[in-house]
PDB file of N, CA and C in Angstrom:
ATOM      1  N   UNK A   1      90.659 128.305 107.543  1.00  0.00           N
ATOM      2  CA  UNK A   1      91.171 127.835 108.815  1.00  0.00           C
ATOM      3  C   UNK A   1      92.370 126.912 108.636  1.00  0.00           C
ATOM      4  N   UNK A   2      92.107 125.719 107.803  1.00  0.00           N
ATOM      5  CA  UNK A   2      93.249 124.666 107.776  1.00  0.00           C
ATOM      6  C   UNK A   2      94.358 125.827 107.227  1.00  0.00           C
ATOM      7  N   UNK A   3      94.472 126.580 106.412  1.00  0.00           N
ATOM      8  CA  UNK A   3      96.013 127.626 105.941  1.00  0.00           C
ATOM      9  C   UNK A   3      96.254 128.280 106.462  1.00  0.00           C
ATOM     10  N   UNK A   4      95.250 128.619 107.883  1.00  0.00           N
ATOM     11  CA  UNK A   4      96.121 129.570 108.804  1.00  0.00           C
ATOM     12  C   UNK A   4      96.768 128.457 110.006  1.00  0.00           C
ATOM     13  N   UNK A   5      96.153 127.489 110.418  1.00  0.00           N
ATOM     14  CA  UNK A   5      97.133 126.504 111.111  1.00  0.00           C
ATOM     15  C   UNK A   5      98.203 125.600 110.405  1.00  0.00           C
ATOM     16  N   UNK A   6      98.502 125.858 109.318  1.00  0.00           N
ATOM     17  CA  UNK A   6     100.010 125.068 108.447  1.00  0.00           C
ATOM     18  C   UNK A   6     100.784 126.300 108.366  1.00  0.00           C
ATOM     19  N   UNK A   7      99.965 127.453 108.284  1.00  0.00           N
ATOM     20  CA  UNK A   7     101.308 128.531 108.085  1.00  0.00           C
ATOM     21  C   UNK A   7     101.492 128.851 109.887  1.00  0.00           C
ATOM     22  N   UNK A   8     101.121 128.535 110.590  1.00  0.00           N
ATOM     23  CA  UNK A   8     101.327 128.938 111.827  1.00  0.00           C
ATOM     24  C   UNK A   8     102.779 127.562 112.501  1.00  0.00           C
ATOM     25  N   UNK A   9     102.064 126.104 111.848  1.00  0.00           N
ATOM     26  CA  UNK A   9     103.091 124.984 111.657  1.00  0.00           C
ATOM     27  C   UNK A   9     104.385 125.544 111.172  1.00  0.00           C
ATOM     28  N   UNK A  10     104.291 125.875 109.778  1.00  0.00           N
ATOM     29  CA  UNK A  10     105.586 126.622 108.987  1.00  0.00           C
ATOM     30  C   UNK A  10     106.236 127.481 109.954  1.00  0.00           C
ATOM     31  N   UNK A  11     105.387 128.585 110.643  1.00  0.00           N
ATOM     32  CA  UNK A  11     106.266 129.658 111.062  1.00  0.00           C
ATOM     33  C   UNK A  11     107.241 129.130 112.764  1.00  0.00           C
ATOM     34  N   UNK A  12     106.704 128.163 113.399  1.00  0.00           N
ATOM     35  CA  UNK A  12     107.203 127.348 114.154  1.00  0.00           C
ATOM     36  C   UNK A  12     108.260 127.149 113.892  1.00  0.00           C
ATOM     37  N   UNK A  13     108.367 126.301 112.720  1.00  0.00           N
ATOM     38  CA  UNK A  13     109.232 125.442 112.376  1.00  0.00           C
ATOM     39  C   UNK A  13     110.585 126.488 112.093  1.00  0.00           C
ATOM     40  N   UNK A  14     110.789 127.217 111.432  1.00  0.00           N
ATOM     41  CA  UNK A  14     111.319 128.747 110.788  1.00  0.00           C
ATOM     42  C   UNK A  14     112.273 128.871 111.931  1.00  0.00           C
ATOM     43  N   UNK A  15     111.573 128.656 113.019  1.00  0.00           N
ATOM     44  CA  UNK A  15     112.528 129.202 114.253  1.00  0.00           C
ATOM     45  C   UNK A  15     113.436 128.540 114.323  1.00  0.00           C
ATOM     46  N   UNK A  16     113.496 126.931 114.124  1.00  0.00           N
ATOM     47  CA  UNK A  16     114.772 126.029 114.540  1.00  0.00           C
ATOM     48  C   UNK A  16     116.055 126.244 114.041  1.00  0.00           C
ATOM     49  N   UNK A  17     116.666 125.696 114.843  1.00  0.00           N
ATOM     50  CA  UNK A  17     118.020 125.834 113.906  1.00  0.00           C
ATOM     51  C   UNK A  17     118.639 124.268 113.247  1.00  0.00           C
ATOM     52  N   UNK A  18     118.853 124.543 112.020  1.00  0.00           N
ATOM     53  CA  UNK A  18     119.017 123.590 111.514  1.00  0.00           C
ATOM     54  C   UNK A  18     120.322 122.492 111.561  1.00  0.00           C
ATOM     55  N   UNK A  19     120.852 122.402 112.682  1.00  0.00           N
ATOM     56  CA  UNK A  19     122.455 122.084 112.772  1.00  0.00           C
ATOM     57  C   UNK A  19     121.852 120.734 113.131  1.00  0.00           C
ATOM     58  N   UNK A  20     122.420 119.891 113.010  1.00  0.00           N
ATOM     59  CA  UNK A  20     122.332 118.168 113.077  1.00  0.00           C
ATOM     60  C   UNK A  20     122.190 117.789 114.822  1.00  0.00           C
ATOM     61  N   UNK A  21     121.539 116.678 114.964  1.00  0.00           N
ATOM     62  CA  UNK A  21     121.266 116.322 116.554  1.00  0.00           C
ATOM     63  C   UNK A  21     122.225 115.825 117.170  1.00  0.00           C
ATOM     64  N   UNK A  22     122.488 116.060 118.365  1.00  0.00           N
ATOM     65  CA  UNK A  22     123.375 115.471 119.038  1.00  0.00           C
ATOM     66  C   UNK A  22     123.761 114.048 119.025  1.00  0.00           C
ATOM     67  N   UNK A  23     124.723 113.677 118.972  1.00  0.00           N
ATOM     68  CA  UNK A  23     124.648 111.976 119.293  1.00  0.00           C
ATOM     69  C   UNK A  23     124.656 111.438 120.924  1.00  0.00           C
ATOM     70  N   UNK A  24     124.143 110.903 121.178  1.00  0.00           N
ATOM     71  CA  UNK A  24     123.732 109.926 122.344  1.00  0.00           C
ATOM     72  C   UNK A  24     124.903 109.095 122.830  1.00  0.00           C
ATOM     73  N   UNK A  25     125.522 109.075 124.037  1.00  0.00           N
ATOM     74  CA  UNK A  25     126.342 108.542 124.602  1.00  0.00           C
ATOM     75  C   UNK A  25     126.250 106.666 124.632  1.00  0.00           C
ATOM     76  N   UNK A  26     127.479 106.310 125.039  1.00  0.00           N
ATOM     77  CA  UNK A  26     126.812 104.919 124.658  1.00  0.00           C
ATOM     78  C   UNK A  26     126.335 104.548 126.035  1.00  0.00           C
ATOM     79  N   UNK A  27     126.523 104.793 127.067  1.00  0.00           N
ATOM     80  CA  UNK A  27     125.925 104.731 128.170  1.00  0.00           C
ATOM     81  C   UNK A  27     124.134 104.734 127.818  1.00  0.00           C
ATOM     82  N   UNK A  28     123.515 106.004 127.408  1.00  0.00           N
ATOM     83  CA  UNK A  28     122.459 106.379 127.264  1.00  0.00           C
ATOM     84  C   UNK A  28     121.848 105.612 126.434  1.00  0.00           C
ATOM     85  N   UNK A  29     122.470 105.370 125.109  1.00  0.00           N
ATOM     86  CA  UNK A  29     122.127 104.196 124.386  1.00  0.00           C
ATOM     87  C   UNK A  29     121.779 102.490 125.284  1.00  0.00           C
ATOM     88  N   UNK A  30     122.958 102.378 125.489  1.00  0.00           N
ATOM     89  CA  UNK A  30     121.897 100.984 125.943  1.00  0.00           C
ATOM     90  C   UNK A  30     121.021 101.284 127.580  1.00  0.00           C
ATOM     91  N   UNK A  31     120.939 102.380 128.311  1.00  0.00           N
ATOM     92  CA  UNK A  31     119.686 102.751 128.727  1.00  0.00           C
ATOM     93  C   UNK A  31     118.529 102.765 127.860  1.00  0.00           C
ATOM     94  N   UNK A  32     118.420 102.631 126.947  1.00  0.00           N
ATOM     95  CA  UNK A  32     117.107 103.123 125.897  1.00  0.00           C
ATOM     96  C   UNK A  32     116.800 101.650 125.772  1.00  0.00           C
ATOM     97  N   UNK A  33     118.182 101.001 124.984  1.00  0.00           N
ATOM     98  CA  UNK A  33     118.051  99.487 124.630  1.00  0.00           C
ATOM     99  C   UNK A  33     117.333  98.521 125.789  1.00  0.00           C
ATOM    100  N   UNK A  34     117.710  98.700 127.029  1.00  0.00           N
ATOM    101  CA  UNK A  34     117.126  98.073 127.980  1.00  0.00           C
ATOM    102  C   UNK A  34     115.756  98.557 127.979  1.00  0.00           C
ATOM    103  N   UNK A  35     115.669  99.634 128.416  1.00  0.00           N
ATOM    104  CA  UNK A  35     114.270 100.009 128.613  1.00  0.00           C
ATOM    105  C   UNK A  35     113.111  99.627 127.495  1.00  0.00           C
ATOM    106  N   UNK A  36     113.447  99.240 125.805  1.00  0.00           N
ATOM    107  CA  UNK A  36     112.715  99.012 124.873  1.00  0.00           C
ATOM    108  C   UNK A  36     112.523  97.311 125.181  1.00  0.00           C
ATOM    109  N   UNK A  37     113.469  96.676 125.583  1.00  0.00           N
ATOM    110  CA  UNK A  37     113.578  95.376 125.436  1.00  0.00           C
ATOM    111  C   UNK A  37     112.441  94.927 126.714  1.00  0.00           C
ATOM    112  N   UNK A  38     112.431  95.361 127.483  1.00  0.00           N
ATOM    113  CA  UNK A  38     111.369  95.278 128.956  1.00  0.00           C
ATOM    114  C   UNK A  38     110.225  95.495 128.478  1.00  0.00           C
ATOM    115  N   UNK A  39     109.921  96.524 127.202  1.00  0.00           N
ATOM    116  CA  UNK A  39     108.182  96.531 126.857  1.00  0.00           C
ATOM    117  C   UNK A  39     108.254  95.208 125.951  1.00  0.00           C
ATOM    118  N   UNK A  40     108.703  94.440 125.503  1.00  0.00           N
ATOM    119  CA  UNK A  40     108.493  93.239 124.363  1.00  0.00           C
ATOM    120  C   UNK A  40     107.547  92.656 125.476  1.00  0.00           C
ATOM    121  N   UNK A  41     106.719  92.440 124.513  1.00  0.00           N
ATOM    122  CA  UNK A  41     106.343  90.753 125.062  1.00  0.00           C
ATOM    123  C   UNK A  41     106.912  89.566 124.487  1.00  0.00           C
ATOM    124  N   UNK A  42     107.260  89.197 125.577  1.00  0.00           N
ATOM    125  CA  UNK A  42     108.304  88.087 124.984  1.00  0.00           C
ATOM    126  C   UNK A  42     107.179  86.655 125.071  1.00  0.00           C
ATOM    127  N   UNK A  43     107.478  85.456 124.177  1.00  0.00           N
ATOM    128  CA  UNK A  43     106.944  84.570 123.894  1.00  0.00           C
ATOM    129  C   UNK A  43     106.683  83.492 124.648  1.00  0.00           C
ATOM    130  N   UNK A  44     105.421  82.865 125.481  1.00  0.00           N
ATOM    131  CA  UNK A  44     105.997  81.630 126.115  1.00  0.00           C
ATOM    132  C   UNK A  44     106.574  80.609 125.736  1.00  0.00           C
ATOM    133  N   UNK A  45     107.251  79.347 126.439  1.00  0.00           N
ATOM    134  CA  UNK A  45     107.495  78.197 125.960  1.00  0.00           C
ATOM    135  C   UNK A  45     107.183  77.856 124.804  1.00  0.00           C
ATOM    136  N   UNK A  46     105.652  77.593 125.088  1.00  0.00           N
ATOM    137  CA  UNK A  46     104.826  76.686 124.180  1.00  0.00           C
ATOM    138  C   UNK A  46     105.213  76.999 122.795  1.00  0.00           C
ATOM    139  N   UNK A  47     104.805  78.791 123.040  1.00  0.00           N
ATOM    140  CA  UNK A  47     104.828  79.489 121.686  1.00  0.00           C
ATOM    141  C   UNK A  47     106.571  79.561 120.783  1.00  0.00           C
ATOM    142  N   UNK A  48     106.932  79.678 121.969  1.00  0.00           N
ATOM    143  CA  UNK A  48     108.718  79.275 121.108  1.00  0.00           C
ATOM    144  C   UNK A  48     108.945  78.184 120.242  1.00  0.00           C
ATOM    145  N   UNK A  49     108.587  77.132 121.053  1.00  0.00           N
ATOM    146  CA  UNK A  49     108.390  75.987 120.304  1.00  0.00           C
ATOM    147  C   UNK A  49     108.221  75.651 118.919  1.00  0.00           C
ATOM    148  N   UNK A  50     107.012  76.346 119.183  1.00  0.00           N
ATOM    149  CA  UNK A  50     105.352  76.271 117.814  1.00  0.00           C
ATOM    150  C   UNK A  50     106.006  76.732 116.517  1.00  0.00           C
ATOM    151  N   UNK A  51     106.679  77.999 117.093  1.00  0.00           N
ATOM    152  CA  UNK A  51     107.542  78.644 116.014  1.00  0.00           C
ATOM    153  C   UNK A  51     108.519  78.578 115.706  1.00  0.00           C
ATOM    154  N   UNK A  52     109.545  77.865 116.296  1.00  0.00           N
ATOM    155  CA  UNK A  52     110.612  77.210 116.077  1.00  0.00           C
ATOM    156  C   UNK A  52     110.439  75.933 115.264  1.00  0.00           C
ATOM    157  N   UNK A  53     109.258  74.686 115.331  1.00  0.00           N
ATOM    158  CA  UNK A  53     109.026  73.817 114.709  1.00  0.00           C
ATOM    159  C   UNK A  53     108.490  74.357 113.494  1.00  0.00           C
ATOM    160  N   UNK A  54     107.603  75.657 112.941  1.00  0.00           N
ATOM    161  CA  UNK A  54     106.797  75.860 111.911  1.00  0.00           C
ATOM    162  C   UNK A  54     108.273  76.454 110.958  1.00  0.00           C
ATOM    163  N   UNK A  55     109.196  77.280 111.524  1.00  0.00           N
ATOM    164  CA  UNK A  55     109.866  77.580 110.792  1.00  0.00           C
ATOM    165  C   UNK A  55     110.963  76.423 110.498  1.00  0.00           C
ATOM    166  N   UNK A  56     111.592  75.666 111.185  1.00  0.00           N
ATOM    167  CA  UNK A  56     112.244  74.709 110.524  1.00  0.00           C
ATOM    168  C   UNK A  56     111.507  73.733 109.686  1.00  0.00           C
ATOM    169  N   UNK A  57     110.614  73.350 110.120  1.00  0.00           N
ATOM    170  CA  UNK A  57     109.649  72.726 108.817  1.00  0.00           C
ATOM    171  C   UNK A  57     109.210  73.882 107.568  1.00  0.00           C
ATOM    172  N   UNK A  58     109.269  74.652 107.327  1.00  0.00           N
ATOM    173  CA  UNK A  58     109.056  75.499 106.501  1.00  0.00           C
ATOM    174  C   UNK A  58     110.383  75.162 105.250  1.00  0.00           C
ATOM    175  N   UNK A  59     111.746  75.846 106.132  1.00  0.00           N
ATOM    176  CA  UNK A  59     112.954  75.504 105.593  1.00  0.00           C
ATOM    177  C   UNK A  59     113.102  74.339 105.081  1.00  0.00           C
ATOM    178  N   UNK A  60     113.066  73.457 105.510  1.00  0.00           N
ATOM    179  CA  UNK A  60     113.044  71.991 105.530  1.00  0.00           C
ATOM    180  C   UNK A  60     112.318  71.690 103.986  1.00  0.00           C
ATOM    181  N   UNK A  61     111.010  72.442 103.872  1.00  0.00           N
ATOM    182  CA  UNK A  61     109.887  72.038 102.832  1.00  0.00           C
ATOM    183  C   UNK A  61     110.907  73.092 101.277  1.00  0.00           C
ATOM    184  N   UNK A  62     111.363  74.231 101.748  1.00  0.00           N
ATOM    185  CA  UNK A  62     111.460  74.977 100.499  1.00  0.00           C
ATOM    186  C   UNK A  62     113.145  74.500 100.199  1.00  0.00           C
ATOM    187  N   UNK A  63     114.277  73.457 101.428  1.00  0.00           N
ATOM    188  CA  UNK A  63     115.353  72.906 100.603  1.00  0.00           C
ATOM    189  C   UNK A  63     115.082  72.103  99.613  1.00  0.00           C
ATOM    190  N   UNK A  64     113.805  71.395 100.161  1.00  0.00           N
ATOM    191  CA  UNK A  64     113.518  70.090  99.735  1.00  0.00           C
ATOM    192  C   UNK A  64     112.954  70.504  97.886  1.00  0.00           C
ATOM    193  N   UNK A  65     112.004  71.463  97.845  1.00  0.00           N
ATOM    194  CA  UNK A  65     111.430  72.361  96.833  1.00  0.00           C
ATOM    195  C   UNK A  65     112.698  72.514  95.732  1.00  0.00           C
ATOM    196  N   UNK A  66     113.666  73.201  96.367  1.00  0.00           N
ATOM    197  CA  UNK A  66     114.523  73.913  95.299  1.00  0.00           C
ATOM    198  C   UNK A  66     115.755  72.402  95.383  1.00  0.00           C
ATOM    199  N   UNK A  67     115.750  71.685  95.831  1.00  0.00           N
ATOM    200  CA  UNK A  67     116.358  70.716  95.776  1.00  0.00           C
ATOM    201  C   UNK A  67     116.103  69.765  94.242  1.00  0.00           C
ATOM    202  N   UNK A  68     114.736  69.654  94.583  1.00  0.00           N
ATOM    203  CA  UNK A  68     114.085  68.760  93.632  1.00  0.00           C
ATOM    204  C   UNK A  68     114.164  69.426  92.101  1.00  0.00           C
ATOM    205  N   UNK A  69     114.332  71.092  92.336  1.00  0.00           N
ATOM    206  CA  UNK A  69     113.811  71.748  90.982  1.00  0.00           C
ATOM    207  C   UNK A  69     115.126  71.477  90.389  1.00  0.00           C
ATOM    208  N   UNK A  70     116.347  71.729  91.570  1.00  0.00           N
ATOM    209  CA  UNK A  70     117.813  71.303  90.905  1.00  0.00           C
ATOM    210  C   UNK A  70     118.106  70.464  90.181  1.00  0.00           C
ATOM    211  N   UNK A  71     117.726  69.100  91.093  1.00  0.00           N
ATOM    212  CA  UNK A  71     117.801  67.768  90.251  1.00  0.00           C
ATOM    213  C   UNK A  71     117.190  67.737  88.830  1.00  0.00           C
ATOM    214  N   UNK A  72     115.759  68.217  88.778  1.00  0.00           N
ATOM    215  CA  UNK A  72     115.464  68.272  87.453  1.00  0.00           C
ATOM    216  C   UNK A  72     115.905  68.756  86.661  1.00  0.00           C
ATOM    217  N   UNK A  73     116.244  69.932  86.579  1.00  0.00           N
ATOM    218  CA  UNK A  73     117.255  70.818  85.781  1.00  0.00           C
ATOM    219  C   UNK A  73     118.381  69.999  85.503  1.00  0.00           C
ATOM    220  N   UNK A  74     119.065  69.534  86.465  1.00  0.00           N
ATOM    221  CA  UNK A  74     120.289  68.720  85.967  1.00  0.00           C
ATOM    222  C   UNK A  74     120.032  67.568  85.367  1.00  0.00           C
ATOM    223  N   UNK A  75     118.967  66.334  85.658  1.00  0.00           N
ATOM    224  CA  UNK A  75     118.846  65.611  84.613  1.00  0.00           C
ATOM    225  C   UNK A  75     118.067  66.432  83.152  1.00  0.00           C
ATOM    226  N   UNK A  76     117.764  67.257  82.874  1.00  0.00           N
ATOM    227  CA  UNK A  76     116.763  67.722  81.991  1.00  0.00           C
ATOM    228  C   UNK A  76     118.598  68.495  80.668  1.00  0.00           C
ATOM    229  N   UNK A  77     119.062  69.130  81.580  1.00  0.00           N
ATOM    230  CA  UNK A  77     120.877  69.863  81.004  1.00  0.00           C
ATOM    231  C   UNK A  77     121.172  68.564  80.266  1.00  0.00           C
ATOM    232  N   UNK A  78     121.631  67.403  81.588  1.00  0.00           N
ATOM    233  CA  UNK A  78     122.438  66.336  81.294  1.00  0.00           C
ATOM    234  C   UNK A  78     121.843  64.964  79.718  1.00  0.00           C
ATOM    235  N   UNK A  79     120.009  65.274  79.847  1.00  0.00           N
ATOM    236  CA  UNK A  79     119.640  64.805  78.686  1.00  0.00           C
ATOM    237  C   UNK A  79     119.505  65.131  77.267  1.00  0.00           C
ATOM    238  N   UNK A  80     119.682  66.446  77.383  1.00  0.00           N
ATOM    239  CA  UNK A  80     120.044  67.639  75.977  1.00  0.00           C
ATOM    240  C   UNK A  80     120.685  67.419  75.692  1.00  0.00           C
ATOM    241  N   UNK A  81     122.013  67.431  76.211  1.00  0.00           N
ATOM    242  CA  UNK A  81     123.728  67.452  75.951  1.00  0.00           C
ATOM    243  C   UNK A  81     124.852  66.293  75.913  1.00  0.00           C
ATOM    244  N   UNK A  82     124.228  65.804  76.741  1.00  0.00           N
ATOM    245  CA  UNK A  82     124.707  64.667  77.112  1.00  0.00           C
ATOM    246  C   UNK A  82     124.278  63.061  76.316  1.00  0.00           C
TER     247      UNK A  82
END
């Protein structure tokens, strides 16, 4: 059963013609764009916030991280060589 419904898939397919898809007007394009942007759920306040504070504190934590690893490195160079 499953090899007679993939060759029946295959023989479907056989029929198309293989020439490349049309391109989409730009009109039509941002019809689509609008219409995708209307299903978001978009975020409340609160939640903007929440995530706006978690990610700048995030940043904040990994300048501070690679900041510190810098400094060490440079006094650690500057005590070898120096």
């Amino acid at each position: 059963m499953a090899t007679e419904t993939r060759g029946e898939a295959a023989a479907k397919d056989e029929g198309k013609s293989s020439s490349a898809p049309k391109r989409t007007t730009p009109a039509l394009f941002v019809r689509q764009v609008i219409a995708e942007l209307r299903k978001v759920i978009w975020p409340t306040r609160r939640e903007l916030i929440t995530y706006t504070t978690v990610s700048l504190v995030f940043v904040l934590v990994m300048v501070a991280l690679v900041a510190g690893i810098d400094w060490g490195l440079q006094k650690g160079v500057f005590w070898l060589f120096g």
